[in-house]
PDB file of N, CA and C in Angstrom:
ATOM      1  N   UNK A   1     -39.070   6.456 -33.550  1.00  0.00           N
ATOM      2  CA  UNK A   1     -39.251   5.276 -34.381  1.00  0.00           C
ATOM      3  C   UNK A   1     -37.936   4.922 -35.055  1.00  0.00           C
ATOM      4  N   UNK A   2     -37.586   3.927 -34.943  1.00  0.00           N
ATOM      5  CA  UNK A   2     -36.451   3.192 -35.863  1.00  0.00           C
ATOM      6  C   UNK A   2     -36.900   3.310 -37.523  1.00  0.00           C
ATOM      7  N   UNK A   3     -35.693   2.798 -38.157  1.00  0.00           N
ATOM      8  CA  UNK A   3     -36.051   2.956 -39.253  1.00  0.00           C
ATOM      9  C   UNK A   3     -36.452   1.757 -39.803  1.00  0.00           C
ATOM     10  N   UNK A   4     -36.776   1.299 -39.540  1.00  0.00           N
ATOM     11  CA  UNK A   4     -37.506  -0.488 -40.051  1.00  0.00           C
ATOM     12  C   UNK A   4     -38.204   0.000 -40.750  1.00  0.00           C
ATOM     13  N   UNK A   5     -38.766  -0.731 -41.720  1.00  0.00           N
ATOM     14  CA  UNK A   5     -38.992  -0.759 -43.323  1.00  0.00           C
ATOM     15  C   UNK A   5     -40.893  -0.994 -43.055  1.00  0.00           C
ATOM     16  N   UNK A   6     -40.734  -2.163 -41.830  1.00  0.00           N
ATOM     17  CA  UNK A   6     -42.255  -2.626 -41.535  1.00  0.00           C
ATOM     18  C   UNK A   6     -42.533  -2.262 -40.148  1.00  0.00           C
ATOM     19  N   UNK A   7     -43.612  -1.767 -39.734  1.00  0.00           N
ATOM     20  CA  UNK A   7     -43.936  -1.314 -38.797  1.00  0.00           C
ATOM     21  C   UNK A   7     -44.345  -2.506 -37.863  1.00  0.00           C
ATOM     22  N   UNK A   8     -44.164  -1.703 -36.689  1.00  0.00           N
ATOM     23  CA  UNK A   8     -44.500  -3.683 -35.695  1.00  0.00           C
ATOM     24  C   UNK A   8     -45.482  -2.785 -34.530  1.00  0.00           C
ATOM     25  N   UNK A   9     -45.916  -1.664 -34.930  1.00  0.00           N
ATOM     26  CA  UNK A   9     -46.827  -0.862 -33.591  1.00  0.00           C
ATOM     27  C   UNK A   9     -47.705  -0.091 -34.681  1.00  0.00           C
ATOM     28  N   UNK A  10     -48.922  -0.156 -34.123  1.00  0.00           N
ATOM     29  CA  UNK A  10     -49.894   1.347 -34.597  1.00  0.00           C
ATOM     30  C   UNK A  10     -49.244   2.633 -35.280  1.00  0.00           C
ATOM     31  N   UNK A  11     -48.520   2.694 -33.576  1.00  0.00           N
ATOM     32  CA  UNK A  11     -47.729   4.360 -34.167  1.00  0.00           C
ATOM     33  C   UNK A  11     -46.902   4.445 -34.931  1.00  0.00           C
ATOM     34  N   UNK A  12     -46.045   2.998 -35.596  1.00  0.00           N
ATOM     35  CA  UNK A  12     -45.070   3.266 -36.375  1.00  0.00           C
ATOM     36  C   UNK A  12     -46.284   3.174 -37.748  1.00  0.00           C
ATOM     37  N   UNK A  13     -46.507   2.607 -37.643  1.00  0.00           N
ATOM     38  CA  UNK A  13     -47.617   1.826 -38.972  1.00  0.00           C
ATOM     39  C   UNK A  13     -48.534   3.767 -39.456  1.00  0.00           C
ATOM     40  N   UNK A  14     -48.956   4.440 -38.434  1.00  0.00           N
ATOM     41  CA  UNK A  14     -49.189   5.539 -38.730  1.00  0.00           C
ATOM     42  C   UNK A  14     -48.026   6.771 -39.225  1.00  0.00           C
ATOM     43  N   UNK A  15     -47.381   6.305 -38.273  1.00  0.00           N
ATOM     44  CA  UNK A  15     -46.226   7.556 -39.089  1.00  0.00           C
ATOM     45  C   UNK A  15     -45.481   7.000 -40.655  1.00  0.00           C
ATOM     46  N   UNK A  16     -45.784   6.014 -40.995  1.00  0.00           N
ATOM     47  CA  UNK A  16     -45.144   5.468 -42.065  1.00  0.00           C
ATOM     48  C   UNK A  16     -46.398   5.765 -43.334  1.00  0.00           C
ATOM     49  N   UNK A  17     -47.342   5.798 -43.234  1.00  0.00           N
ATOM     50  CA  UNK A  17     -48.495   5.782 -44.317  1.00  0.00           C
ATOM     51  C   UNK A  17     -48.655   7.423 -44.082  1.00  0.00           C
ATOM     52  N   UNK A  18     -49.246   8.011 -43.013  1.00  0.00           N
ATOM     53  CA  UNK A  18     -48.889   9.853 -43.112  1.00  0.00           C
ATOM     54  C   UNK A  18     -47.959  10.841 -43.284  1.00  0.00           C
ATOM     55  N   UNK A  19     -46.740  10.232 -42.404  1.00  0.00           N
ATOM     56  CA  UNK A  19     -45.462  11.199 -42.878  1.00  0.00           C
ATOM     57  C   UNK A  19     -44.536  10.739 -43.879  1.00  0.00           C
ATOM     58  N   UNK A  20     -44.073   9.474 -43.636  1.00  0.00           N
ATOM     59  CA  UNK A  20     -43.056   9.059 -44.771  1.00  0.00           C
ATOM     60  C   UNK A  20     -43.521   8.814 -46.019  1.00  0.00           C
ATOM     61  N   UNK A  21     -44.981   8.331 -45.917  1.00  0.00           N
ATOM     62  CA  UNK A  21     -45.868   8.424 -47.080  1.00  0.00           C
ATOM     63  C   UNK A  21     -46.485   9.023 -47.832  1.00  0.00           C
ATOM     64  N   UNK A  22     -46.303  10.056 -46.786  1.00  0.00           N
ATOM     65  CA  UNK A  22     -47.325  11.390 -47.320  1.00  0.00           C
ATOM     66  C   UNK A  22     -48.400  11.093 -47.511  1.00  0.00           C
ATOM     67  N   UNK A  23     -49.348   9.814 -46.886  1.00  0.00           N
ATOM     68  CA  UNK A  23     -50.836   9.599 -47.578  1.00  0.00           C
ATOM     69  C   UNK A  23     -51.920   9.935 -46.258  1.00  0.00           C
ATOM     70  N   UNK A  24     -53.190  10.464 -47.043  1.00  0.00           N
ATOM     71  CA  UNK A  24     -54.254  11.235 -45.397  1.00  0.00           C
ATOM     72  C   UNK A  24     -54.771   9.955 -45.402  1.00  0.00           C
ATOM     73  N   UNK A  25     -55.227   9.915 -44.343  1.00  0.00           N
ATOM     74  CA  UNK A  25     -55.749   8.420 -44.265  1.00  0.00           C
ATOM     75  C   UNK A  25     -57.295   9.383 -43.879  1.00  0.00           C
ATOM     76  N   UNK A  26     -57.832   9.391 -45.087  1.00  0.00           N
ATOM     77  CA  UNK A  26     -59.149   9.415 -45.362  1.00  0.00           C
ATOM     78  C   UNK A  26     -60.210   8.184 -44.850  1.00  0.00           C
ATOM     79  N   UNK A  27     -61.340   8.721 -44.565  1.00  0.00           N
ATOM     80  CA  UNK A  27     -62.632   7.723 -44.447  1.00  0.00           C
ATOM     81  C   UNK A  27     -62.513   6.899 -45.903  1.00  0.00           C
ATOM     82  N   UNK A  28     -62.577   7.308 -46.830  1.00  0.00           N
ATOM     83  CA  UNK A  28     -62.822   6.907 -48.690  1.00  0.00           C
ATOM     84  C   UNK A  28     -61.358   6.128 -48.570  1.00  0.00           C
ATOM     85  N   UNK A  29     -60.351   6.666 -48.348  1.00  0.00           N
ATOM     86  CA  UNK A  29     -59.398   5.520 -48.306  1.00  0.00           C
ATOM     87  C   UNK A  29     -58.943   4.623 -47.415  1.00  0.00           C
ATOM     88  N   UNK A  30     -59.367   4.379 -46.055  1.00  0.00           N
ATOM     89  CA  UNK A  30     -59.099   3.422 -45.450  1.00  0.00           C
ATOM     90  C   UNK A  30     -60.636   2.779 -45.976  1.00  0.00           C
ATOM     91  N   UNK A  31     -61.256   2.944 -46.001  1.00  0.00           N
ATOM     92  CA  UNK A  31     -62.532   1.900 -46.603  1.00  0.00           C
ATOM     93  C   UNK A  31     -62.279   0.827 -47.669  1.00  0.00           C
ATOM     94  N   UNK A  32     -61.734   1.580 -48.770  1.00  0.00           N
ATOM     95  CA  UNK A  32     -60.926   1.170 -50.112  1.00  0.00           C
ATOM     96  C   UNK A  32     -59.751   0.102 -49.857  1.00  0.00           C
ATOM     97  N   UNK A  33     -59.063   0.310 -48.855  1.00  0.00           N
ATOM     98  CA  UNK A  33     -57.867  -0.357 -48.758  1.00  0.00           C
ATOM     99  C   UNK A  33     -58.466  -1.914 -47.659  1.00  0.00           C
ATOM    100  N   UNK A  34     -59.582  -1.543 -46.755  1.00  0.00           N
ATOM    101  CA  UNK A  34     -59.663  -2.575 -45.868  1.00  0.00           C
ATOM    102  C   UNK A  34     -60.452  -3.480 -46.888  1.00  0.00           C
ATOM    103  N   UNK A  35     -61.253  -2.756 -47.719  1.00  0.00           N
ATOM    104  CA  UNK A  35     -62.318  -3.200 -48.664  1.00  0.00           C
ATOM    105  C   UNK A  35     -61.245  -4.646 -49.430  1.00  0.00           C
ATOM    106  N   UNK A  36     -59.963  -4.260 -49.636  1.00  0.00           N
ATOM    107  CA  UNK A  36     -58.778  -5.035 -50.432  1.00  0.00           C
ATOM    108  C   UNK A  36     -58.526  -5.586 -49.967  1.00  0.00           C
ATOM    109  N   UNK A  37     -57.754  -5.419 -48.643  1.00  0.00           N
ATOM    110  CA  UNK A  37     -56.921  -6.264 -47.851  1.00  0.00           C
ATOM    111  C   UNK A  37     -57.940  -6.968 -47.213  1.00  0.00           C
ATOM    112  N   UNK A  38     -59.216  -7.286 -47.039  1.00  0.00           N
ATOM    113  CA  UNK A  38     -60.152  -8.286 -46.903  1.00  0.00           C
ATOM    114  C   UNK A  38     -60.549  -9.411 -47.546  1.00  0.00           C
ATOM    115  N   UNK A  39     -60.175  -9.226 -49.099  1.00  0.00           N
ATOM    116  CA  UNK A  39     -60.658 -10.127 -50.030  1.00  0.00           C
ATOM    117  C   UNK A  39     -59.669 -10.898 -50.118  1.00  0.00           C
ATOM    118  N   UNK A  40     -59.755 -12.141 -49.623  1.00  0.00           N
ATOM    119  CA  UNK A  40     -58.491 -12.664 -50.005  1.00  0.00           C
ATOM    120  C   UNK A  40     -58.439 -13.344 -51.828  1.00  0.00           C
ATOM    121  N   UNK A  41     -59.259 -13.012 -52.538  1.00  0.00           N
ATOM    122  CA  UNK A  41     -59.435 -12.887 -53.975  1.00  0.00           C
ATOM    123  C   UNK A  41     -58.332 -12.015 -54.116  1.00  0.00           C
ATOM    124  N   UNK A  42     -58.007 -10.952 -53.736  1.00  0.00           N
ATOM    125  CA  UNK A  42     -57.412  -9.963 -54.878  1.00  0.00           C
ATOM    126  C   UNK A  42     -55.856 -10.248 -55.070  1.00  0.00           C
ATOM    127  N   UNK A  43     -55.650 -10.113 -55.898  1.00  0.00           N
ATOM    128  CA  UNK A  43     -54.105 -10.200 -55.977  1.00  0.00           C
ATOM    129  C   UNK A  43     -53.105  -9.144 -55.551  1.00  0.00           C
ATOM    130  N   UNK A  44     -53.267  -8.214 -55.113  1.00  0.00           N
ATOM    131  CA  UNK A  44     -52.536  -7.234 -54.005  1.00  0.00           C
ATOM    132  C   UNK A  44     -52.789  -8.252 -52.833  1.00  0.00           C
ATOM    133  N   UNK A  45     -53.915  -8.314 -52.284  1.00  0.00           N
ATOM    134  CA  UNK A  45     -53.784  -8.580 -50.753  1.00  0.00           C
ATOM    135  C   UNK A  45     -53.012 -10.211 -50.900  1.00  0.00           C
ATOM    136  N   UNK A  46     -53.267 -11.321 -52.079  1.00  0.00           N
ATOM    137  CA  UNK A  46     -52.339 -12.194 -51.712  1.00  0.00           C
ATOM    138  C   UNK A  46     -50.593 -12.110 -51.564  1.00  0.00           C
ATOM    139  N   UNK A  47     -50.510 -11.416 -52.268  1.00  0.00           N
ATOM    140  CA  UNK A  47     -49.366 -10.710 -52.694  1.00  0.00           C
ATOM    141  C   UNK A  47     -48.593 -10.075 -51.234  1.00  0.00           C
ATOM    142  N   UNK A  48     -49.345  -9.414 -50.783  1.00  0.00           N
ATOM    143  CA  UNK A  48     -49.050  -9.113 -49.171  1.00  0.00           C
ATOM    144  C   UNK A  48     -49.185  -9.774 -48.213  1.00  0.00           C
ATOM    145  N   UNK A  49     -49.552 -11.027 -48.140  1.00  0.00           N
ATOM    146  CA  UNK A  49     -49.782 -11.920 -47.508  1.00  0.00           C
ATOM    147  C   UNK A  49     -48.323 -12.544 -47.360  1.00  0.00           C
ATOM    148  N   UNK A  50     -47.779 -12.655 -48.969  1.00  0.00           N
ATOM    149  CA  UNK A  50     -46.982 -13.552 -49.458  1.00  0.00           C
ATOM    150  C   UNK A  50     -45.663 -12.932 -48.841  1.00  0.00           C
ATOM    151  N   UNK A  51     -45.453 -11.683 -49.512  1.00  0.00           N
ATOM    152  CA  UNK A  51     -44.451 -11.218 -48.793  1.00  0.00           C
ATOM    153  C   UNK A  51     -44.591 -10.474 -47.505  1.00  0.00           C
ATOM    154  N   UNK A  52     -45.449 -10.742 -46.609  1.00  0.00           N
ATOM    155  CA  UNK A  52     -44.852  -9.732 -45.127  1.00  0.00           C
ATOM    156  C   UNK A  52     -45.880 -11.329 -44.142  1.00  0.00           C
ATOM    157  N   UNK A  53     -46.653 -11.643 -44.593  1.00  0.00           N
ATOM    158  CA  UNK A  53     -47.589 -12.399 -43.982  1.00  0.00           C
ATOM    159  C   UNK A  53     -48.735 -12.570 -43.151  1.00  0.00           C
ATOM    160  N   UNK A  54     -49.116 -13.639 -42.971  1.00  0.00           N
ATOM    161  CA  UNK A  54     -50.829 -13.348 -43.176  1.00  0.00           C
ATOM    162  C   UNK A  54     -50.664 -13.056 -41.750  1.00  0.00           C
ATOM    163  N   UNK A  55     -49.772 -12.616 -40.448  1.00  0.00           N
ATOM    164  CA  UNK A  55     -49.510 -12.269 -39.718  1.00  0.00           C
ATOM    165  C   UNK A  55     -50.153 -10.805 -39.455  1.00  0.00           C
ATOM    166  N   UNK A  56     -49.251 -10.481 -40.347  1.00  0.00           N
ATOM    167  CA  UNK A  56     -48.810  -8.767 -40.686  1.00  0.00           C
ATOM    168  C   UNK A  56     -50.142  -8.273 -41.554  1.00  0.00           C
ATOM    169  N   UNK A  57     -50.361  -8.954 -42.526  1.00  0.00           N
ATOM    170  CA  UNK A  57     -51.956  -8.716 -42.760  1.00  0.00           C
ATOM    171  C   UNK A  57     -53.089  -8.496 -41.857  1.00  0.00           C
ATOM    172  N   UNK A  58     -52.855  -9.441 -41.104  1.00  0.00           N
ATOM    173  CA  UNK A  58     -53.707  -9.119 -40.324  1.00  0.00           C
ATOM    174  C   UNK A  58     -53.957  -7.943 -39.213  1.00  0.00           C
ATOM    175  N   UNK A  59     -52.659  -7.866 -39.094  1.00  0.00           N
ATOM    176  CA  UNK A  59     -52.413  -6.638 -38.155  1.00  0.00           C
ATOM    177  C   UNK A  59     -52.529  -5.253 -38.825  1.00  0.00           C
ATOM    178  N   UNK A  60     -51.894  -5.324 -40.223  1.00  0.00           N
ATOM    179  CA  UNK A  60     -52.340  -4.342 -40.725  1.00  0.00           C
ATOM    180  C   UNK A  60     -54.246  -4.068 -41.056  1.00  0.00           C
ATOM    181  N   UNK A  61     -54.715  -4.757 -41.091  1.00  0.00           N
ATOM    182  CA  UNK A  61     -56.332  -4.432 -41.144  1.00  0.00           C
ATOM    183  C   UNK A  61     -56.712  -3.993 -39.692  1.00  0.00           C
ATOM    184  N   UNK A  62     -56.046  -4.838 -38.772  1.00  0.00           N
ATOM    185  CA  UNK A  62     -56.493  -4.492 -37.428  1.00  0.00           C
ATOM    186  C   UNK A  62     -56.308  -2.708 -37.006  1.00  0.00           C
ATOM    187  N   UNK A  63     -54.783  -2.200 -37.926  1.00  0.00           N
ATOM    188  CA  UNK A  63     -54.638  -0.889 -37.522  1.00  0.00           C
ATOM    189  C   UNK A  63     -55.451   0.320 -38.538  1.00  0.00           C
ATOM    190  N   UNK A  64     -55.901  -0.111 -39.867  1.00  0.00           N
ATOM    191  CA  UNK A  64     -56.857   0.088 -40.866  1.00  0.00           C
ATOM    192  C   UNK A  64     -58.520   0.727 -39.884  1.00  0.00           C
ATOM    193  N   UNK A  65     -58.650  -0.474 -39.403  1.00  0.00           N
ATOM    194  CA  UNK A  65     -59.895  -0.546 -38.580  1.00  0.00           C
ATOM    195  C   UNK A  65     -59.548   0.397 -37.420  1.00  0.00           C
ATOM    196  N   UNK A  66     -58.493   0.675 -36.522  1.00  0.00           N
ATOM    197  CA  UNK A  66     -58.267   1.250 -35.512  1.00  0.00           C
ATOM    198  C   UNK A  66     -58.527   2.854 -35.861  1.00  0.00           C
ATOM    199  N   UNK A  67     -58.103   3.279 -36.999  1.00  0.00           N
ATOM    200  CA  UNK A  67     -57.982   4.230 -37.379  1.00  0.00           C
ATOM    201  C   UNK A  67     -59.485   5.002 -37.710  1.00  0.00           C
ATOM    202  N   UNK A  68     -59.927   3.801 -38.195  1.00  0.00           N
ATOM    203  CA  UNK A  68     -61.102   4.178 -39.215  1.00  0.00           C
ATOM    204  C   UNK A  68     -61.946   4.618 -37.685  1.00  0.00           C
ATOM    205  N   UNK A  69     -62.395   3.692 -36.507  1.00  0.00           N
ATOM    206  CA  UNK A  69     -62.815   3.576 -35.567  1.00  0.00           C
ATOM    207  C   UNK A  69     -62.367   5.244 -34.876  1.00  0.00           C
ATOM    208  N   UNK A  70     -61.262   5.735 -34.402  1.00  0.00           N
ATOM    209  CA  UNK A  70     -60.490   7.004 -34.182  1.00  0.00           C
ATOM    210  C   UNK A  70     -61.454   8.153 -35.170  1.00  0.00           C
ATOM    211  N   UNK A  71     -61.661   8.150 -36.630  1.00  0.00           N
ATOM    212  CA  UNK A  71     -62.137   9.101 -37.294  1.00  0.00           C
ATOM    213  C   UNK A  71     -64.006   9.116 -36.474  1.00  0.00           C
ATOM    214  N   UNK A  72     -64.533   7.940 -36.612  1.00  0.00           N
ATOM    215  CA  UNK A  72     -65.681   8.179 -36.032  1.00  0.00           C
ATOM    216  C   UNK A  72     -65.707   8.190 -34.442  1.00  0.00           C
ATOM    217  N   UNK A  73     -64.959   8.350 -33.808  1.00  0.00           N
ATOM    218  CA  UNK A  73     -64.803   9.033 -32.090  1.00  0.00           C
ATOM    219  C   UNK A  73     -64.961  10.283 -32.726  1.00  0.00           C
ATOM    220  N   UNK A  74     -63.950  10.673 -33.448  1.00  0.00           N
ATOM    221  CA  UNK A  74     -63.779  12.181 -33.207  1.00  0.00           C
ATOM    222  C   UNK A  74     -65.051  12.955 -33.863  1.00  0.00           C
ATOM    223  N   UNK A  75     -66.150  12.724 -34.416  1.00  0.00           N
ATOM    224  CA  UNK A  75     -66.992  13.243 -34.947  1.00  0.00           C
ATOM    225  C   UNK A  75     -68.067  13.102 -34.338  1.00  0.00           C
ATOM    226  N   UNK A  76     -67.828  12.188 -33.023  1.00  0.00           N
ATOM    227  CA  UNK A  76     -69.330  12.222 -32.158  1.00  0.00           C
ATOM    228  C   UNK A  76     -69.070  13.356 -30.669  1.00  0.00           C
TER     229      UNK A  76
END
């Protein structure tokens, strides 16, 4: 992975929130976060809209959901 700041693939978008982030991407927290970045009420998700765009928003929920989708494979 390059060092770009924003991820433009799944796998970068994952290694950036688990390793460089250090964050588990929990069931409770990808729920929480898609729960956000859905509303376009909240002022985080406009806010991210604003600066990366409703592009990148979107893609980021799409990899939110990918993930979340991955946790329930692996438990059936």
């Amino acid at each position: 992975m390059s060092d770009d700041v924003i991820p433009s693939s799944y796998k970068q978008w994952r290694n950036c929130i688990e390793v460089r982030c250090k964050i588990r991407l929990t069931p409770a927290f990808i729920r929480e976060r898609l729960a956000e970045l859905q509303d376009d009420k909240q002022a985080k998700t406009r806010e991210f809209a604003r600066l990366y765009g409703v592009d990148h928003l979107e893609r980021t929920i799409a990899w939110f959901r990918r993930a979340a989708d991955e946790m329930t494979e692996g438990r059936k």
